[in-house]
C-alpha atoms as a PDB file:
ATOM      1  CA  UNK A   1       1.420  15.897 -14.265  1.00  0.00           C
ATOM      2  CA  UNK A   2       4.865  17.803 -14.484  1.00  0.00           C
ATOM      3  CA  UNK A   3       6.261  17.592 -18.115  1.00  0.00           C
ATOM      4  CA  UNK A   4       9.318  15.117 -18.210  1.00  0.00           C
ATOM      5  CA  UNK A   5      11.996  14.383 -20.741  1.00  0.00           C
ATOM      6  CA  UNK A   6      10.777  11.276 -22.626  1.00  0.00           C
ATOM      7  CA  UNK A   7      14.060   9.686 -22.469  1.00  0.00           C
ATOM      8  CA  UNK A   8      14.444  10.117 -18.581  1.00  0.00           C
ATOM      9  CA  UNK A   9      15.440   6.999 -16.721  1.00  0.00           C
ATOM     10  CA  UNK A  10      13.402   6.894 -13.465  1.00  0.00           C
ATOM     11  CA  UNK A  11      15.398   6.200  -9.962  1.00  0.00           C
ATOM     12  CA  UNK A  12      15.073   6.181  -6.509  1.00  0.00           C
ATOM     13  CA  UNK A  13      17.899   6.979  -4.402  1.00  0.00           C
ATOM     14  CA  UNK A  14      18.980   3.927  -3.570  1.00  0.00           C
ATOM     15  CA  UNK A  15      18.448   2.547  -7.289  1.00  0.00           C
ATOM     16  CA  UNK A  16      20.856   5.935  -8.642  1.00  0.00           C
ATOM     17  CA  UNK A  17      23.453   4.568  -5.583  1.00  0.00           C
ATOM     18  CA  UNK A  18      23.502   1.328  -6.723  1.00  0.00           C
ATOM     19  CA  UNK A  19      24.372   1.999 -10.339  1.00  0.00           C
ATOM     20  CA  UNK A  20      26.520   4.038  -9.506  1.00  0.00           C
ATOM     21  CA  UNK A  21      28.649   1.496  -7.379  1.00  0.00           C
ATOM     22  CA  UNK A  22      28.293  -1.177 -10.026  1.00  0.00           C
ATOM     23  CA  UNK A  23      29.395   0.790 -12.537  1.00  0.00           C
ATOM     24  CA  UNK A  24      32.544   2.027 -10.531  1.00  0.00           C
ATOM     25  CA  UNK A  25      32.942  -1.537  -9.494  1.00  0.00           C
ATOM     26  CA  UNK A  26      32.730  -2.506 -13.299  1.00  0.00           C
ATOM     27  CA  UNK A  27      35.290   0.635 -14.167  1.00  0.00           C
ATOM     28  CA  UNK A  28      37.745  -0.291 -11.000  1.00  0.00           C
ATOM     29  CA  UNK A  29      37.588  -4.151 -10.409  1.00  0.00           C
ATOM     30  CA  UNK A  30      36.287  -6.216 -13.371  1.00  0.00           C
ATOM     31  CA  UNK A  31      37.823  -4.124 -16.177  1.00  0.00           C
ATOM     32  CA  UNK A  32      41.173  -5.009 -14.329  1.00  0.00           C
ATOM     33  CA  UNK A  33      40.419  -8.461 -13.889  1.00  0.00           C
ATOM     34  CA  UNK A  34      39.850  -8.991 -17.316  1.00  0.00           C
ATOM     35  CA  UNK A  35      42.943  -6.862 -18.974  1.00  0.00           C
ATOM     36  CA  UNK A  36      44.611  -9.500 -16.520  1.00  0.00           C
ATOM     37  CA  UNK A  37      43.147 -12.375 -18.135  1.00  0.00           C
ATOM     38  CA  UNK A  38      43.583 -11.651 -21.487  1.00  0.00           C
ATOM     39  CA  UNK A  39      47.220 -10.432 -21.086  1.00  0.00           C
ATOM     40  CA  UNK A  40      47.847 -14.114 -19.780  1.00  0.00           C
ATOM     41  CA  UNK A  41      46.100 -15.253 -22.492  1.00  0.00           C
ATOM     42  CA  UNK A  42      48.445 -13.593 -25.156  1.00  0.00           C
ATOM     43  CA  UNK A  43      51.334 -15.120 -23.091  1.00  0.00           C
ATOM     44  CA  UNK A  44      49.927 -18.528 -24.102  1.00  0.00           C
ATOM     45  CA  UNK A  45      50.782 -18.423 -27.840  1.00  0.00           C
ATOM     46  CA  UNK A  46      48.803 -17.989 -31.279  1.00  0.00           C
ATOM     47  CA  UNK A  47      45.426 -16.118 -30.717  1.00  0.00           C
ATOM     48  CA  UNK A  48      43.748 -17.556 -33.727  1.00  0.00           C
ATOM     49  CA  UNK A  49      43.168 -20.706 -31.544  1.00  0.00           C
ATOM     50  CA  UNK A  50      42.992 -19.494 -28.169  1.00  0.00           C
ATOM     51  CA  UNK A  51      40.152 -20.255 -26.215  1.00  0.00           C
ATOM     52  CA  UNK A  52      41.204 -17.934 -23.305  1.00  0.00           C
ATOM     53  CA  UNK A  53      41.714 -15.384 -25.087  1.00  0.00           C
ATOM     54  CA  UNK A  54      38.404 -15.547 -27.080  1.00  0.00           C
ATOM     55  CA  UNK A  55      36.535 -16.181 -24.132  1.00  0.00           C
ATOM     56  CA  UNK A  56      38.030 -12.905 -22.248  1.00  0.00           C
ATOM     57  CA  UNK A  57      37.609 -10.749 -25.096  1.00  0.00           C
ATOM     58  CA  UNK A  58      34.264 -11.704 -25.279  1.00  0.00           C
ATOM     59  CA  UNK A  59      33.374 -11.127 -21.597  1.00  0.00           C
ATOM     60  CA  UNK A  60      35.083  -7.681 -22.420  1.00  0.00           C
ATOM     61  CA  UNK A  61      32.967  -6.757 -24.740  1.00  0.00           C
ATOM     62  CA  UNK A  62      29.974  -7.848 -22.597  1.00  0.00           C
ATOM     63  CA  UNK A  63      31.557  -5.708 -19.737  1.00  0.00           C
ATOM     64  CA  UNK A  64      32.146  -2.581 -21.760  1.00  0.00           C
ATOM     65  CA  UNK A  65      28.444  -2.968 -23.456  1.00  0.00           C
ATOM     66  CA  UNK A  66      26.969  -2.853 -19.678  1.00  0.00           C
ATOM     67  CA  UNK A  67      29.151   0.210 -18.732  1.00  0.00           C
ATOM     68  CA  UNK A  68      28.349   1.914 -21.653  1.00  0.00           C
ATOM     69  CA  UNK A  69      24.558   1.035 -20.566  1.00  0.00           C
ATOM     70  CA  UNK A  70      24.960   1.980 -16.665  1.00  0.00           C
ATOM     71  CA  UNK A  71      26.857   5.817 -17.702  1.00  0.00           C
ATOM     72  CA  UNK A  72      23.625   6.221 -20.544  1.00  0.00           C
ATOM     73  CA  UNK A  73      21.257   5.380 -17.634  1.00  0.00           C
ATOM     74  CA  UNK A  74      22.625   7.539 -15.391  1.00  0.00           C
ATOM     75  CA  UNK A  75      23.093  10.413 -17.592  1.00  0.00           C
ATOM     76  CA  UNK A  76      19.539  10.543 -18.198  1.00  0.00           C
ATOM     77  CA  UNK A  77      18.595   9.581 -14.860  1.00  0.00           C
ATOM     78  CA  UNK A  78      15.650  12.063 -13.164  1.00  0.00           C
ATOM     79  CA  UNK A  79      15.488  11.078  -9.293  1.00  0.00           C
ATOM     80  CA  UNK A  80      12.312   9.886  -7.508  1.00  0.00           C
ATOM     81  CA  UNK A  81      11.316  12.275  -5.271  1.00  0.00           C
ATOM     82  CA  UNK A  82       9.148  10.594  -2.670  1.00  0.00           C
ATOM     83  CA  UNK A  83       7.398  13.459  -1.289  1.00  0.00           C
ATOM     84  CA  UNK A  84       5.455  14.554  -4.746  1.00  0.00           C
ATOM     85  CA  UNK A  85       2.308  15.053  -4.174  1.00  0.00           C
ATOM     86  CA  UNK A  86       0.010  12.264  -3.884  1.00  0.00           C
ATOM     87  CA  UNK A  87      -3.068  13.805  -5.995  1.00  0.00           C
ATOM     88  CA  UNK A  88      -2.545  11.865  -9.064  1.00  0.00           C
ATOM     89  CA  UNK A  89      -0.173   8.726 -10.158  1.00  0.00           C
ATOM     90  CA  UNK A  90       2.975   9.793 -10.782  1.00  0.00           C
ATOM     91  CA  UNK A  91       6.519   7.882 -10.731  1.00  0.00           C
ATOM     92  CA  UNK A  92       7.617   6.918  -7.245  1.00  0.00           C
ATOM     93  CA  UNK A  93       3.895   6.776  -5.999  1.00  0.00           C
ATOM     94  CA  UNK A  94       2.393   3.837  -3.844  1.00  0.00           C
ATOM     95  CA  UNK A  95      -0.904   3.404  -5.329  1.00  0.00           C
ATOM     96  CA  UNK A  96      -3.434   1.017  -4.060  1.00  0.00           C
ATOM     97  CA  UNK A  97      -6.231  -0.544  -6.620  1.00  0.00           C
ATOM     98  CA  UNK A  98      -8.503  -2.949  -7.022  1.00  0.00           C
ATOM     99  CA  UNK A  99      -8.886  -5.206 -10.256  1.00  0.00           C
ATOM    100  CA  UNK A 100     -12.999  -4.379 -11.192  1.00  0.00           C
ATOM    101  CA  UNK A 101     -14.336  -7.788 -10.487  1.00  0.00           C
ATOM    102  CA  UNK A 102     -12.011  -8.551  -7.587  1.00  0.00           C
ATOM    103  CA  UNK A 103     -12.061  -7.901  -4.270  1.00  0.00           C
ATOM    104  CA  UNK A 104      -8.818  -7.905  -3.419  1.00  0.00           C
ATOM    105  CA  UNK A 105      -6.890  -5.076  -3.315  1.00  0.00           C
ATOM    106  CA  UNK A 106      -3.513  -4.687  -4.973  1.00  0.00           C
ATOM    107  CA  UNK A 107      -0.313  -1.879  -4.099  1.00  0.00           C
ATOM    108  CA  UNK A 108       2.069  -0.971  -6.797  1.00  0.00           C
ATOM    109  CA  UNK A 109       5.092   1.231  -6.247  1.00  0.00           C
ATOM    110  CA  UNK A 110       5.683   3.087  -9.866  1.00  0.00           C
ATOM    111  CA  UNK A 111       9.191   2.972 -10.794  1.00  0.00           C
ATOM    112  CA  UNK A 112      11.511   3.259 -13.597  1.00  0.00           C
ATOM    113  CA  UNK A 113      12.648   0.256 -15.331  1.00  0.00           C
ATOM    114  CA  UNK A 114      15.964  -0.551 -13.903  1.00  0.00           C
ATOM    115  CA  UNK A 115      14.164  -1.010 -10.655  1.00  0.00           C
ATOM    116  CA  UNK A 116      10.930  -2.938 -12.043  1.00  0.00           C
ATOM    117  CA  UNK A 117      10.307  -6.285  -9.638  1.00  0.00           C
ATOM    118  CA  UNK A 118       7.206  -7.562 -10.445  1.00  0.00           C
ATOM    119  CA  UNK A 119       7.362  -9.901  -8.189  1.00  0.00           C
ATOM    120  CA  UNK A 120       7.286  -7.148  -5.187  1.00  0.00           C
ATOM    121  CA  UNK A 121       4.678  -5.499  -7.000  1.00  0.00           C
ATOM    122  CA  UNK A 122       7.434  -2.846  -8.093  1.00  0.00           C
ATOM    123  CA  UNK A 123       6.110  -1.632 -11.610  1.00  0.00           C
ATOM    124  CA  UNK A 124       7.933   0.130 -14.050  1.00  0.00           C
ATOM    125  CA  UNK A 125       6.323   3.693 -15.440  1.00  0.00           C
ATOM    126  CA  UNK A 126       7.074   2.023 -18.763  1.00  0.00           C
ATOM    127  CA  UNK A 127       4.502  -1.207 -18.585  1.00  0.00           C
ATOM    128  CA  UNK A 128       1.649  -1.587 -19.673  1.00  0.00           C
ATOM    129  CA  UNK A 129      -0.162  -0.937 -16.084  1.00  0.00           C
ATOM    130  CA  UNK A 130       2.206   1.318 -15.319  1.00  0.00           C
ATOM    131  CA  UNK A 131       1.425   3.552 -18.174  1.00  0.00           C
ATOM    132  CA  UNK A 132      -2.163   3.530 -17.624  1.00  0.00           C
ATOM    133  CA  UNK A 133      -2.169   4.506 -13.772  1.00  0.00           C
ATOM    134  CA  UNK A 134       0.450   7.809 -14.851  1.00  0.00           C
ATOM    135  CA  UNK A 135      -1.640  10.605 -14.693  1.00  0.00           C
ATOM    136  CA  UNK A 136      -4.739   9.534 -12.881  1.00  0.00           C
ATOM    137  CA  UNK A 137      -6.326  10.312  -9.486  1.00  0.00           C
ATOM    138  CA  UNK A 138      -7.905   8.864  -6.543  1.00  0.00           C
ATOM    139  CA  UNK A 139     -11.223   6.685  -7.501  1.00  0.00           C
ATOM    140  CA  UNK A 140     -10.194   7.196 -11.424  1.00  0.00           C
ATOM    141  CA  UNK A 141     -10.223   3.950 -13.400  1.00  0.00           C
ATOM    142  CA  UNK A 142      -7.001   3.247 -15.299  1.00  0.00           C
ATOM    143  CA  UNK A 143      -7.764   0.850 -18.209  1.00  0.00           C
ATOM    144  CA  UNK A 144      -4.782  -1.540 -19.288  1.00  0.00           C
ATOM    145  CA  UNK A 145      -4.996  -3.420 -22.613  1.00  0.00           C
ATOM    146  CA  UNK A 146      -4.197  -7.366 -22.449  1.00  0.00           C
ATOM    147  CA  UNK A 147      -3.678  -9.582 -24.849  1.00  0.00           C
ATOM    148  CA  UNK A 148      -7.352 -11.164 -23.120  1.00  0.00           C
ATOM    149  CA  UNK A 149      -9.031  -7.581 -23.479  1.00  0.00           C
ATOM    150  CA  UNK A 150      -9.679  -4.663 -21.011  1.00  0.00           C
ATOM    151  CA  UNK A 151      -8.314  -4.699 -17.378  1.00  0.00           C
ATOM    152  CA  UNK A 152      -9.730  -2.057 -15.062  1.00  0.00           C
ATOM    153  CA  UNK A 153      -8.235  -1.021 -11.947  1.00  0.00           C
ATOM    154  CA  UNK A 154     -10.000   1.299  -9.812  1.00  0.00           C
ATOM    155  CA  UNK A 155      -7.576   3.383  -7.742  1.00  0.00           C
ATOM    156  CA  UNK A 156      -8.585   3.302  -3.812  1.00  0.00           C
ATOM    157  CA  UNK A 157      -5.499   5.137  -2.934  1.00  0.00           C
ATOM    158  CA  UNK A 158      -1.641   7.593  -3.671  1.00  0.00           C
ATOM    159  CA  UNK A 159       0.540   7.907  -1.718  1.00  0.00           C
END
């Protein structure tokens, strides 16, 4: 497996794209919207006891603590390049496996963590099964440590 910075922030394409436009849309639009706000709430009178104006600084502060997030994340971001090679587990890899006791068989995409889903079996490099299919090959078993004991998955396929 190809050394990587350890602070890299794994994304596909479309994942880099999409932060991208949300943070410009953060920069351009919201950041706007809310120096807007809270201007009209200084125009109401004594900010001690403003609501408004409490309430928009605080969704500033909100706003500037996710930009600040989105430009770290893409400064360290290292693009998924979907045409690695598919001998071992690597981030942006399909891999198909099979729980050992279970017949069914299970595909994971590997991603980084701003584009985890669970739910459509998108699993972050960073997770606990995640971690432990990095690195191995075809038929390998990666082990994955629950709070229940030992999960094995044996790995049927990469791609």
């Amino acid at each position: 497996m190809e050394n990587r910075p350890e602070n890299a922030e794994y994304l596909s394409e479309e994942g880099f794209s999409r932060l991208k436009e949300e943070l410009a849309h953060l920069k351009e639009k919201r950041r706007k919207e809310i120096a807007e706000r809270l201007e009209y709430a200084k125009s109401l009178g004594d900010l001690s006891e403003n609501a408004e104006y409490q309430e928009a600084k605080e969704e500033q502060q909100v706003l500037e603590a996710r930009i600040a997030d989105l430009e770290d994340i893409l400064g360290r971001a290292v693009l998924i390049s979907h045409q690695t090679p598919a001998s071992f587990v690597d981030v942006g890899s399909v891999v198909i496996a099979q729980k050992e006791g279970n017949l069914k068989e299970d595909c994971y995409f590997i991603v980084g963590r701003e584009e985890a889903d669970p739910d459509q079996n998108r699993i972050s490099n960073e997770s606990p099964l995640g971690r432990a299919l990095l690195g191995k090959k075809k038929w390998e078993i990666a082990v994955v440590l629950t709070p229940k004991g030992e999960v094995r998955y044996q790995i049927l396929e990469i791609k």
